[in-house]
PDB file of N, CA and C in Angstrom:
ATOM      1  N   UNK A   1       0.845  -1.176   0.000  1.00  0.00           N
ATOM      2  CA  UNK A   1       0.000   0.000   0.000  1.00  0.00           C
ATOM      3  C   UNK A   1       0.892   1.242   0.000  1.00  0.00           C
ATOM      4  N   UNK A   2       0.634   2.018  -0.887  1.00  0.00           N
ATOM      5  CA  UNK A   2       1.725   3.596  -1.144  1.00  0.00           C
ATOM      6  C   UNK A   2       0.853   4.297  -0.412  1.00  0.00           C
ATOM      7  N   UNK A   3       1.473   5.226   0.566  1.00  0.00           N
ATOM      8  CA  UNK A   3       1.022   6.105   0.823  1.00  0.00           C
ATOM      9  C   UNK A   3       0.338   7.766   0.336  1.00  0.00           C
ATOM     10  N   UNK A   4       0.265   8.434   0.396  1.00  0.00           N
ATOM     11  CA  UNK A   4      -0.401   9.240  -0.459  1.00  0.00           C
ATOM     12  C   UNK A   4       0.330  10.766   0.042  1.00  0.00           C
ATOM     13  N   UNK A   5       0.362  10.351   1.761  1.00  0.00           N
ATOM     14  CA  UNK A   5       1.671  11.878   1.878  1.00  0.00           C
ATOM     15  C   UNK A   5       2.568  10.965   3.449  1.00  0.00           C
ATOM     16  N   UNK A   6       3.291  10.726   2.858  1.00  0.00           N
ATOM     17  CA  UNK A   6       4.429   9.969   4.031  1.00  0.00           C
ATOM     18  C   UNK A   6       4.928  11.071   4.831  1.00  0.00           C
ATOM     19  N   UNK A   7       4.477  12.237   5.040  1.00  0.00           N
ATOM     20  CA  UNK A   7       5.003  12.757   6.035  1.00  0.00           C
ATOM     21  C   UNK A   7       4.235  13.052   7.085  1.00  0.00           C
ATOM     22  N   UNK A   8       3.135  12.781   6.705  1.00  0.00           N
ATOM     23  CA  UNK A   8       1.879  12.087   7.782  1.00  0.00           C
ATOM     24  C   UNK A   8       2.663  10.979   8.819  1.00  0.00           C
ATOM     25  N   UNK A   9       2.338  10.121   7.812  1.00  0.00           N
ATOM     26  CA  UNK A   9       2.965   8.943   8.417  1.00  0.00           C
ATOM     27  C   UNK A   9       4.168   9.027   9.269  1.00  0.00           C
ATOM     28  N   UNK A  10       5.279   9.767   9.051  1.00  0.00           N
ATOM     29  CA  UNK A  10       6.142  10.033   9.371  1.00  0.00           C
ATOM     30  C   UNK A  10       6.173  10.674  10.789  1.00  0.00           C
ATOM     31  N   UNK A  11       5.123  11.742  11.035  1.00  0.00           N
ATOM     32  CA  UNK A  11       4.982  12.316  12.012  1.00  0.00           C
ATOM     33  C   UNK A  11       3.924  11.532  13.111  1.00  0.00           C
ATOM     34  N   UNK A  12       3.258  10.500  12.700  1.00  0.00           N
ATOM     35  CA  UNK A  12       2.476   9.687  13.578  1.00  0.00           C
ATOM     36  C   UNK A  12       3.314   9.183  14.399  1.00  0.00           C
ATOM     37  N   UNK A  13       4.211   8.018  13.410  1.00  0.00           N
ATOM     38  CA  UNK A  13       5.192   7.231  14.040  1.00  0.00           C
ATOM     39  C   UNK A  13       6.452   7.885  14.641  1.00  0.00           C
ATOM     40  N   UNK A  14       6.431   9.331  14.811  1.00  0.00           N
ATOM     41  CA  UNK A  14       7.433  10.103  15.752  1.00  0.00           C
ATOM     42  C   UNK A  14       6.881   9.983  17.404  1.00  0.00           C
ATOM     43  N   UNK A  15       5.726  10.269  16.985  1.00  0.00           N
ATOM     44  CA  UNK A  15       4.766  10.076  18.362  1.00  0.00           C
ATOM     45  C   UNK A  15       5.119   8.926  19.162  1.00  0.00           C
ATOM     46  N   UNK A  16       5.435   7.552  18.598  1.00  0.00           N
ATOM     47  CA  UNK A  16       5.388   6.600  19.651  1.00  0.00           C
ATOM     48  C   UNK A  16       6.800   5.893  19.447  1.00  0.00           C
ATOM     49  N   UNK A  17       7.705   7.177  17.959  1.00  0.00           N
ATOM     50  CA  UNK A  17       9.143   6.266  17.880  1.00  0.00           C
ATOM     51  C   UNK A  17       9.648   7.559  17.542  1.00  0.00           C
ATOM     52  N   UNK A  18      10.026   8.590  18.629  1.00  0.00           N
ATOM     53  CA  UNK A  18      10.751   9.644  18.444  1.00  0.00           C
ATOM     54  C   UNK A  18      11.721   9.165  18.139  1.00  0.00           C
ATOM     55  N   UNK A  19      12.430   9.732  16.717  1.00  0.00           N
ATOM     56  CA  UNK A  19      14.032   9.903  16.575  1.00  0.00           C
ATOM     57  C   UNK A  19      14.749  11.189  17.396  1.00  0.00           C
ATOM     58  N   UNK A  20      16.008  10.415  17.739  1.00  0.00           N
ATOM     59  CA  UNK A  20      16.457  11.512  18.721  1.00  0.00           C
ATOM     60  C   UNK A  20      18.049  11.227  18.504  1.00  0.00           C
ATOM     61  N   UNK A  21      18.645  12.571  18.602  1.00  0.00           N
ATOM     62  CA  UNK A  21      20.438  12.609  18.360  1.00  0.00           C
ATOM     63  C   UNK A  21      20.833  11.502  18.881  1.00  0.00           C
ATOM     64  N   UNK A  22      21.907  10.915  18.222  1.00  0.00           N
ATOM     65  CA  UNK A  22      22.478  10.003  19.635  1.00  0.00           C
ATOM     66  C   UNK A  22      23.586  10.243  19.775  1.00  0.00           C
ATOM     67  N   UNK A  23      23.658  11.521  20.032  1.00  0.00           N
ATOM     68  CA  UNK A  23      24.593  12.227  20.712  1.00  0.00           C
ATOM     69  C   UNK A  23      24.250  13.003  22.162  1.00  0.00           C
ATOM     70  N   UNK A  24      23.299  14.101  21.733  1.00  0.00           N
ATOM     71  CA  UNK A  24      22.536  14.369  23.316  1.00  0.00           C
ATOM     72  C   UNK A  24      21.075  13.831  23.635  1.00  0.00           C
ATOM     73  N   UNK A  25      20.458  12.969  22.764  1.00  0.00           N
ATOM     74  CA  UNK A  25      19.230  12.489  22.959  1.00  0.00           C
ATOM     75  C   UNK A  25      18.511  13.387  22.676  1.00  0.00           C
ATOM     76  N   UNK A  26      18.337  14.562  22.332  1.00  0.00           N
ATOM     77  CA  UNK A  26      17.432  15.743  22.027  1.00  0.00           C
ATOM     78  C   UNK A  26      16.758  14.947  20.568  1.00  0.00           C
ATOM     79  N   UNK A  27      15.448  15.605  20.464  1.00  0.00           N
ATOM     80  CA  UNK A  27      14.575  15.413  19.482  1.00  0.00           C
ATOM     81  C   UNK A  27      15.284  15.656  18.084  1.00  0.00           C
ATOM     82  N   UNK A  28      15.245  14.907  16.612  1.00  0.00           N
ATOM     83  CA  UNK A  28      15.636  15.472  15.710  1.00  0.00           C
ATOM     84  C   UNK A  28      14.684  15.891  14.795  1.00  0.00           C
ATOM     85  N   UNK A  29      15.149  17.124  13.988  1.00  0.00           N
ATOM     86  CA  UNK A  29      13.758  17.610  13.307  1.00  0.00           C
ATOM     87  C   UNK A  29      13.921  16.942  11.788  1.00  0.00           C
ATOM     88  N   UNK A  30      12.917  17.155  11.289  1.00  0.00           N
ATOM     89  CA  UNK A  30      12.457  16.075   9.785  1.00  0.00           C
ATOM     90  C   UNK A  30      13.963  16.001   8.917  1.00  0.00           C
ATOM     91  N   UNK A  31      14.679  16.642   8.911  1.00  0.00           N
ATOM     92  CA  UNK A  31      15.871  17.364   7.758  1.00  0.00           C
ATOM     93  C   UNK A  31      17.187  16.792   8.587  1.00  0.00           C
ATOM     94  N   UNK A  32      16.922  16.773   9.814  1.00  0.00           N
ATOM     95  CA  UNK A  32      18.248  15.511  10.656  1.00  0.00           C
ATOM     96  C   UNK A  32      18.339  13.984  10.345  1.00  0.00           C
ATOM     97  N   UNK A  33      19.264  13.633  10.348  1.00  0.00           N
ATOM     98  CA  UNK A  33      19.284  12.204  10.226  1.00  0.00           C
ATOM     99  C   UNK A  33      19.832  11.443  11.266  1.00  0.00           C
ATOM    100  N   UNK A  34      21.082  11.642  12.302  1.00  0.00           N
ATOM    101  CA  UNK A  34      21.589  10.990  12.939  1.00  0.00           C
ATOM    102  C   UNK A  34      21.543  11.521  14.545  1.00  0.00           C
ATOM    103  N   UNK A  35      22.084  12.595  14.299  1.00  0.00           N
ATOM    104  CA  UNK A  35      22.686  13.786  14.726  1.00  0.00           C
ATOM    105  C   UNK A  35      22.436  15.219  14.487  1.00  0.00           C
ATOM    106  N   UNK A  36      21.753  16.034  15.552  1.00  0.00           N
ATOM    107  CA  UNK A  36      21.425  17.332  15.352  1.00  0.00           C
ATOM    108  C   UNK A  36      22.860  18.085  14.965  1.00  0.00           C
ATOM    109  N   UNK A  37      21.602  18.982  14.514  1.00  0.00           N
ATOM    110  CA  UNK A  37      23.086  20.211  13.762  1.00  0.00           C
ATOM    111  C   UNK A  37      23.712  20.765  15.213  1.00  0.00           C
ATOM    112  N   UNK A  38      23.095  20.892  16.096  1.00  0.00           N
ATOM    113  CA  UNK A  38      23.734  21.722  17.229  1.00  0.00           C
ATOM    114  C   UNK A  38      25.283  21.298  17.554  1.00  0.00           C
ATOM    115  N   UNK A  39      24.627  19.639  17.427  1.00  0.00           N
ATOM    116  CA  UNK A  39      26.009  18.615  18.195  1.00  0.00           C
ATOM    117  C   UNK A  39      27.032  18.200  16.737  1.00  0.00           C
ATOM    118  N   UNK A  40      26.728  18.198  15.554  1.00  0.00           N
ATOM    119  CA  UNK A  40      27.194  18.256  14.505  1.00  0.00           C
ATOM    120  C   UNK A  40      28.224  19.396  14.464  1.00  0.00           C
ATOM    121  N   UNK A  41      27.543  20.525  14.427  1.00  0.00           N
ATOM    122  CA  UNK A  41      28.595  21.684  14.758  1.00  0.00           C
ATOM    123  C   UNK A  41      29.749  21.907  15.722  1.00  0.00           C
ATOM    124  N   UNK A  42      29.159  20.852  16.875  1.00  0.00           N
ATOM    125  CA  UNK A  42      30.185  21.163  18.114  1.00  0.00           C
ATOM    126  C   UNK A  42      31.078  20.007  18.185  1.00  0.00           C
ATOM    127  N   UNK A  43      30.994  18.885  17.481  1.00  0.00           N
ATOM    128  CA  UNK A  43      31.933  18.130  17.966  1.00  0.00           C
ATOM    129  C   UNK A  43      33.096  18.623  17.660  1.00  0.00           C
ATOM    130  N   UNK A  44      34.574  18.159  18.191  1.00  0.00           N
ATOM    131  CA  UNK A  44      35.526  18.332  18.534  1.00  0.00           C
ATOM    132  C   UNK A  44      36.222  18.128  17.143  1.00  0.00           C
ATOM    133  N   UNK A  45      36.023  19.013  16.238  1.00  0.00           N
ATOM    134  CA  UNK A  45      37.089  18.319  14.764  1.00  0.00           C
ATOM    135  C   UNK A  45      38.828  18.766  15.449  1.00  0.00           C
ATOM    136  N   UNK A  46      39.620  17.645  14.638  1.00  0.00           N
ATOM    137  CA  UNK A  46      41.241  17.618  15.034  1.00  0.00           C
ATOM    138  C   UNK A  46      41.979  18.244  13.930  1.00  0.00           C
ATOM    139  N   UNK A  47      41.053  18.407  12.714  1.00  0.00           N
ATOM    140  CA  UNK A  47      42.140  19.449  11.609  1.00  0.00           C
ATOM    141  C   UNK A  47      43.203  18.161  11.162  1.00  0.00           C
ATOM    142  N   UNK A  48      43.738  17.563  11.441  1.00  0.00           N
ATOM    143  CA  UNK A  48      44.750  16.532  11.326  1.00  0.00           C
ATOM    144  C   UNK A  48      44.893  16.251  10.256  1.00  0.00           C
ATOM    145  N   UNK A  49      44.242  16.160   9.186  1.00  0.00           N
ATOM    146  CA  UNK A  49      43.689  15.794   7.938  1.00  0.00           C
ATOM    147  C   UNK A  49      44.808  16.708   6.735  1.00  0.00           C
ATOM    148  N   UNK A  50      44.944  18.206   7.355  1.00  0.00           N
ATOM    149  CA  UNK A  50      45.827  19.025   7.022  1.00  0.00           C
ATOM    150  C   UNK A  50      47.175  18.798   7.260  1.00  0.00           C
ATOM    151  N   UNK A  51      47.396  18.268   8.283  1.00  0.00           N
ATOM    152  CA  UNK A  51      48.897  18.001   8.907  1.00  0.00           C
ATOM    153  C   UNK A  51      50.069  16.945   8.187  1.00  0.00           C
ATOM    154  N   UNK A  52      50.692  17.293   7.637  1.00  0.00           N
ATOM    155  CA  UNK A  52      52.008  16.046   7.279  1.00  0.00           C
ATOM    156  C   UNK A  52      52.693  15.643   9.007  1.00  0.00           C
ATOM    157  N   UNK A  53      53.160  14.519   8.978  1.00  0.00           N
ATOM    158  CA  UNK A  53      53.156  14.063  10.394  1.00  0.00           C
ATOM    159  C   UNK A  53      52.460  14.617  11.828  1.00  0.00           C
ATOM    160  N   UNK A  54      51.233  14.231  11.704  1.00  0.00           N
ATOM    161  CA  UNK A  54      50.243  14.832  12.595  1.00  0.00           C
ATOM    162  C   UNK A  54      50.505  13.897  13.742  1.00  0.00           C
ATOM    163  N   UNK A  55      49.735  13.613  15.143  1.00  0.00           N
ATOM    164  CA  UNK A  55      50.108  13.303  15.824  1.00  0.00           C
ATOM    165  C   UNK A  55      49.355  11.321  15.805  1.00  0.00           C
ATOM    166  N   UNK A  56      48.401  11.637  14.785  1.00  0.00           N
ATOM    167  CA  UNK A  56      48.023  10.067  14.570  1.00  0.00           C
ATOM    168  C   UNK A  56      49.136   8.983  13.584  1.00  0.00           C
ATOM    169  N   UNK A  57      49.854  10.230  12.818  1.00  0.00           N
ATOM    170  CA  UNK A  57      50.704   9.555  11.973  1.00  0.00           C
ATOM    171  C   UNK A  57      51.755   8.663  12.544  1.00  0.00           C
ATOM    172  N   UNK A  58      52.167   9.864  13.740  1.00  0.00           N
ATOM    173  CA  UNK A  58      52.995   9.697  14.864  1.00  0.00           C
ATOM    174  C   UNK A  58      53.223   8.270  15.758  1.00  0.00           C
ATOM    175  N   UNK A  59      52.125   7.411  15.934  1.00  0.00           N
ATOM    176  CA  UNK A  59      51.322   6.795  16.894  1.00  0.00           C
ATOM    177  C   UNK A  59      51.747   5.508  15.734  1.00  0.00           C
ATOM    178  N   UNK A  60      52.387   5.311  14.690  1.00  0.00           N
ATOM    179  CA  UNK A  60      52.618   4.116  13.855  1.00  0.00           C
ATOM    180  C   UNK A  60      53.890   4.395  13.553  1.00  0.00           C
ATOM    181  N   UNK A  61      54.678   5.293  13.714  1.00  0.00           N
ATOM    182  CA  UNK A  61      55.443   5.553  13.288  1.00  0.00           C
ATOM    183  C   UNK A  61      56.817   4.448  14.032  1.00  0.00           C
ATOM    184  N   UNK A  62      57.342   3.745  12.839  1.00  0.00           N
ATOM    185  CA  UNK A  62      58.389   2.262  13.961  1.00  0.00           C
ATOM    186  C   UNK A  62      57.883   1.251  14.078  1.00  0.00           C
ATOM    187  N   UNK A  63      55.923   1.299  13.892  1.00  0.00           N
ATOM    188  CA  UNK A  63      55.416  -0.237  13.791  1.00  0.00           C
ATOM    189  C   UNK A  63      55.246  -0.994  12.476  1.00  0.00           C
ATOM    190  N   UNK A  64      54.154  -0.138  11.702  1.00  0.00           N
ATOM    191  CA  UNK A  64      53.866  -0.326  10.153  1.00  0.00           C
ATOM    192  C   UNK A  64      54.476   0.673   9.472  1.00  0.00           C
ATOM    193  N   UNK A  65      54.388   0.277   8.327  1.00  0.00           N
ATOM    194  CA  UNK A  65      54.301   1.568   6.728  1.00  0.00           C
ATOM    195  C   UNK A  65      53.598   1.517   7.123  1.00  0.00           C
ATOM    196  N   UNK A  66      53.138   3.465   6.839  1.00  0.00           N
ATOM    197  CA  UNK A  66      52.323   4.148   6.162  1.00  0.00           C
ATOM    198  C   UNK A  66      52.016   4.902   5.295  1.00  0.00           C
ATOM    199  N   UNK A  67      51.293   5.460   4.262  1.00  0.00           N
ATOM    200  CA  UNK A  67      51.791   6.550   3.944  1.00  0.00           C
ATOM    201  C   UNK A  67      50.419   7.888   4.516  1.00  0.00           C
ATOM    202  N   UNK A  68      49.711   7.744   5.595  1.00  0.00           N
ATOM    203  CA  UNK A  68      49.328   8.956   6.236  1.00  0.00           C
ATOM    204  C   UNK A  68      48.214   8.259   6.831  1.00  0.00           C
ATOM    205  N   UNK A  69      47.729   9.089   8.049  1.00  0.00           N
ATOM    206  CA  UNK A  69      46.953   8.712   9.072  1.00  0.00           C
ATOM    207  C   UNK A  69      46.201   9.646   9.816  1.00  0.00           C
ATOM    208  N   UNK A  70      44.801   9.870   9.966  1.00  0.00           N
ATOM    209  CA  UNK A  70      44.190  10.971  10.565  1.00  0.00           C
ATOM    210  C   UNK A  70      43.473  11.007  11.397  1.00  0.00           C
ATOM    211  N   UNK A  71      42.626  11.606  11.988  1.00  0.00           N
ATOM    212  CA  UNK A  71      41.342  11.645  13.053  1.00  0.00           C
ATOM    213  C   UNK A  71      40.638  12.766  12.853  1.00  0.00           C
ATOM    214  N   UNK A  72      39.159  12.093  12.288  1.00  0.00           N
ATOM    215  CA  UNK A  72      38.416  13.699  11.884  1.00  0.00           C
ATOM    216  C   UNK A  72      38.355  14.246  13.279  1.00  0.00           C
ATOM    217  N   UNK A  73      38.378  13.384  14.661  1.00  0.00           N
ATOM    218  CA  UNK A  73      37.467  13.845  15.734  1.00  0.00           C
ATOM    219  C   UNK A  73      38.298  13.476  17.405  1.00  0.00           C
ATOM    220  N   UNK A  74      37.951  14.640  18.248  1.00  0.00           N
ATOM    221  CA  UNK A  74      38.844  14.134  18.844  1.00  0.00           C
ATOM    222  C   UNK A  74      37.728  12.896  20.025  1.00  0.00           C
ATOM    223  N   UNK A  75      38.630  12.164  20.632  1.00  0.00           N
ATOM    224  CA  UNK A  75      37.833  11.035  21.466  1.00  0.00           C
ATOM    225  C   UNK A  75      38.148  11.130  22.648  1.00  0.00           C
ATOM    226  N   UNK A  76      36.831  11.125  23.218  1.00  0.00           N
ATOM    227  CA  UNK A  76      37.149  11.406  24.875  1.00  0.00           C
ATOM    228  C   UNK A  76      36.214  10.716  25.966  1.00  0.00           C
ATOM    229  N   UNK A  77      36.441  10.238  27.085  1.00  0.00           N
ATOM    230  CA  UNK A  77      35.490   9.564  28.101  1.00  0.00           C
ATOM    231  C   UNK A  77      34.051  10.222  28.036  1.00  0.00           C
ATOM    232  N   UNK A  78      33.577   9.787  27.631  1.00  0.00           N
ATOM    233  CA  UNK A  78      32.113  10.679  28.503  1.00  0.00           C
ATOM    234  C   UNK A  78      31.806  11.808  27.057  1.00  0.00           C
ATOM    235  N   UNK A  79      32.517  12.023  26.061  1.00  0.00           N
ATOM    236  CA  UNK A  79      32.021  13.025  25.254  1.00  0.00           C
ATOM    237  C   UNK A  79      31.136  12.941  24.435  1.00  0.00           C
ATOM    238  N   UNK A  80      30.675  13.257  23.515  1.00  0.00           N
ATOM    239  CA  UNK A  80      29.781  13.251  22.340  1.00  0.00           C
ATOM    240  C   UNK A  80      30.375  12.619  21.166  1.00  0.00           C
ATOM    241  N   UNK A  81      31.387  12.292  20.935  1.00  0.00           N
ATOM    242  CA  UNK A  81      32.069  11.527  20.088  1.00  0.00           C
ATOM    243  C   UNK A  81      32.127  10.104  20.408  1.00  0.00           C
ATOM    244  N   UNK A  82      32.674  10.111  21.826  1.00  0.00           N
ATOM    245  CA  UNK A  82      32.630   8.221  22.429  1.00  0.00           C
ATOM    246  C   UNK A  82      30.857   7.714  22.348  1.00  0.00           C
ATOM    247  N   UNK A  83      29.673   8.619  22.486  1.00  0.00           N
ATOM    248  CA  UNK A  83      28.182   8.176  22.514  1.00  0.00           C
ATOM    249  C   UNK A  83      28.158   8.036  21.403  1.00  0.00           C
ATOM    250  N   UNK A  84      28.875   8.884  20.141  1.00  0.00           N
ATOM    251  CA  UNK A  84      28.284   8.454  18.645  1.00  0.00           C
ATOM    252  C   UNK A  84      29.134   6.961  18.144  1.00  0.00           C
ATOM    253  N   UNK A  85      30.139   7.098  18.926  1.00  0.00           N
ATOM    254  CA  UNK A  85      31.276   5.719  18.306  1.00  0.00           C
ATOM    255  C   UNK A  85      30.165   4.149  18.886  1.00  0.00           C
ATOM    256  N   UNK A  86      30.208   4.557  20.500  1.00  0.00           N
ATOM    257  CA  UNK A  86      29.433   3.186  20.940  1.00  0.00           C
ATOM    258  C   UNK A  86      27.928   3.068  20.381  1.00  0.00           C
ATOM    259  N   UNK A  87      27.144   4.177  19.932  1.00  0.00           N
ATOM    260  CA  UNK A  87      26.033   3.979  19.277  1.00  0.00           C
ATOM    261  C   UNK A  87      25.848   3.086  17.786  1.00  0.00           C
ATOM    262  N   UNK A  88      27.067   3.716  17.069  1.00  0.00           N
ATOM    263  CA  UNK A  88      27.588   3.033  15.887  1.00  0.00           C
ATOM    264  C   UNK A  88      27.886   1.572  16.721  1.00  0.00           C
ATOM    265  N   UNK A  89      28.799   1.086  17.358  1.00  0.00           N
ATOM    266  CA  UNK A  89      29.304  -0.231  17.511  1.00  0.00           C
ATOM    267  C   UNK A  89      28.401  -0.925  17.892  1.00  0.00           C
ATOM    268  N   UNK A  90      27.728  -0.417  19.086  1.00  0.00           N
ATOM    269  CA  UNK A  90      26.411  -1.513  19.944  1.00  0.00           C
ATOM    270  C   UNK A  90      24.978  -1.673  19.954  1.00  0.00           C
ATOM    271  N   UNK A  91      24.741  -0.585  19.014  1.00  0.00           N
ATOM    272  CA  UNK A  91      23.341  -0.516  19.152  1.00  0.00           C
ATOM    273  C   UNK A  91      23.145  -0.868  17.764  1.00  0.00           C
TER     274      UNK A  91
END
């Protein structure tokens, strides 16, 4: 059965299956997908990406070849980055 305006639908089933960041759990609005823009904006970017021997490059350097190594993000106990990593892994 096709629906006729799925954003009906869409907003019913918010009612009893809110999508919500899973980053701060806050509500996401129709145009979010994972992650609100608030927490999108704020996570912790590392720039690293720019860097010739950055400090991830660093961290292999004597074990493997490489030829470059980065971190969009930085990772921390308890932050908004470790809730989006274990959300990705466990849920």
């Amino acid at each position: 059965m096709k629906l006729k305006n799925p954003a009906i639908a869409e907003a019913l089933l918010s009612l009893f299956y809110p999508r919500i960041c899973a980053a701060c759990t806050h509500s996401l609005f129709s145009h979010e997908k994972v992650i609100c823009m608030h927490c999108e904006r704020h996570l912790p970017k590392t720039g690293f990406e720019d860097w010739s021997e950055n400090p991830i490059e660093k961290i292999f350097w004597g074990r493997v070849y490489i030829t470059g190594a980065s971190a969009l993000y930085f990772y921390g106990k308890g932050e908004k980055v470790q809730r989006l990593m274990h959300g990705l892994k466990y849920r």
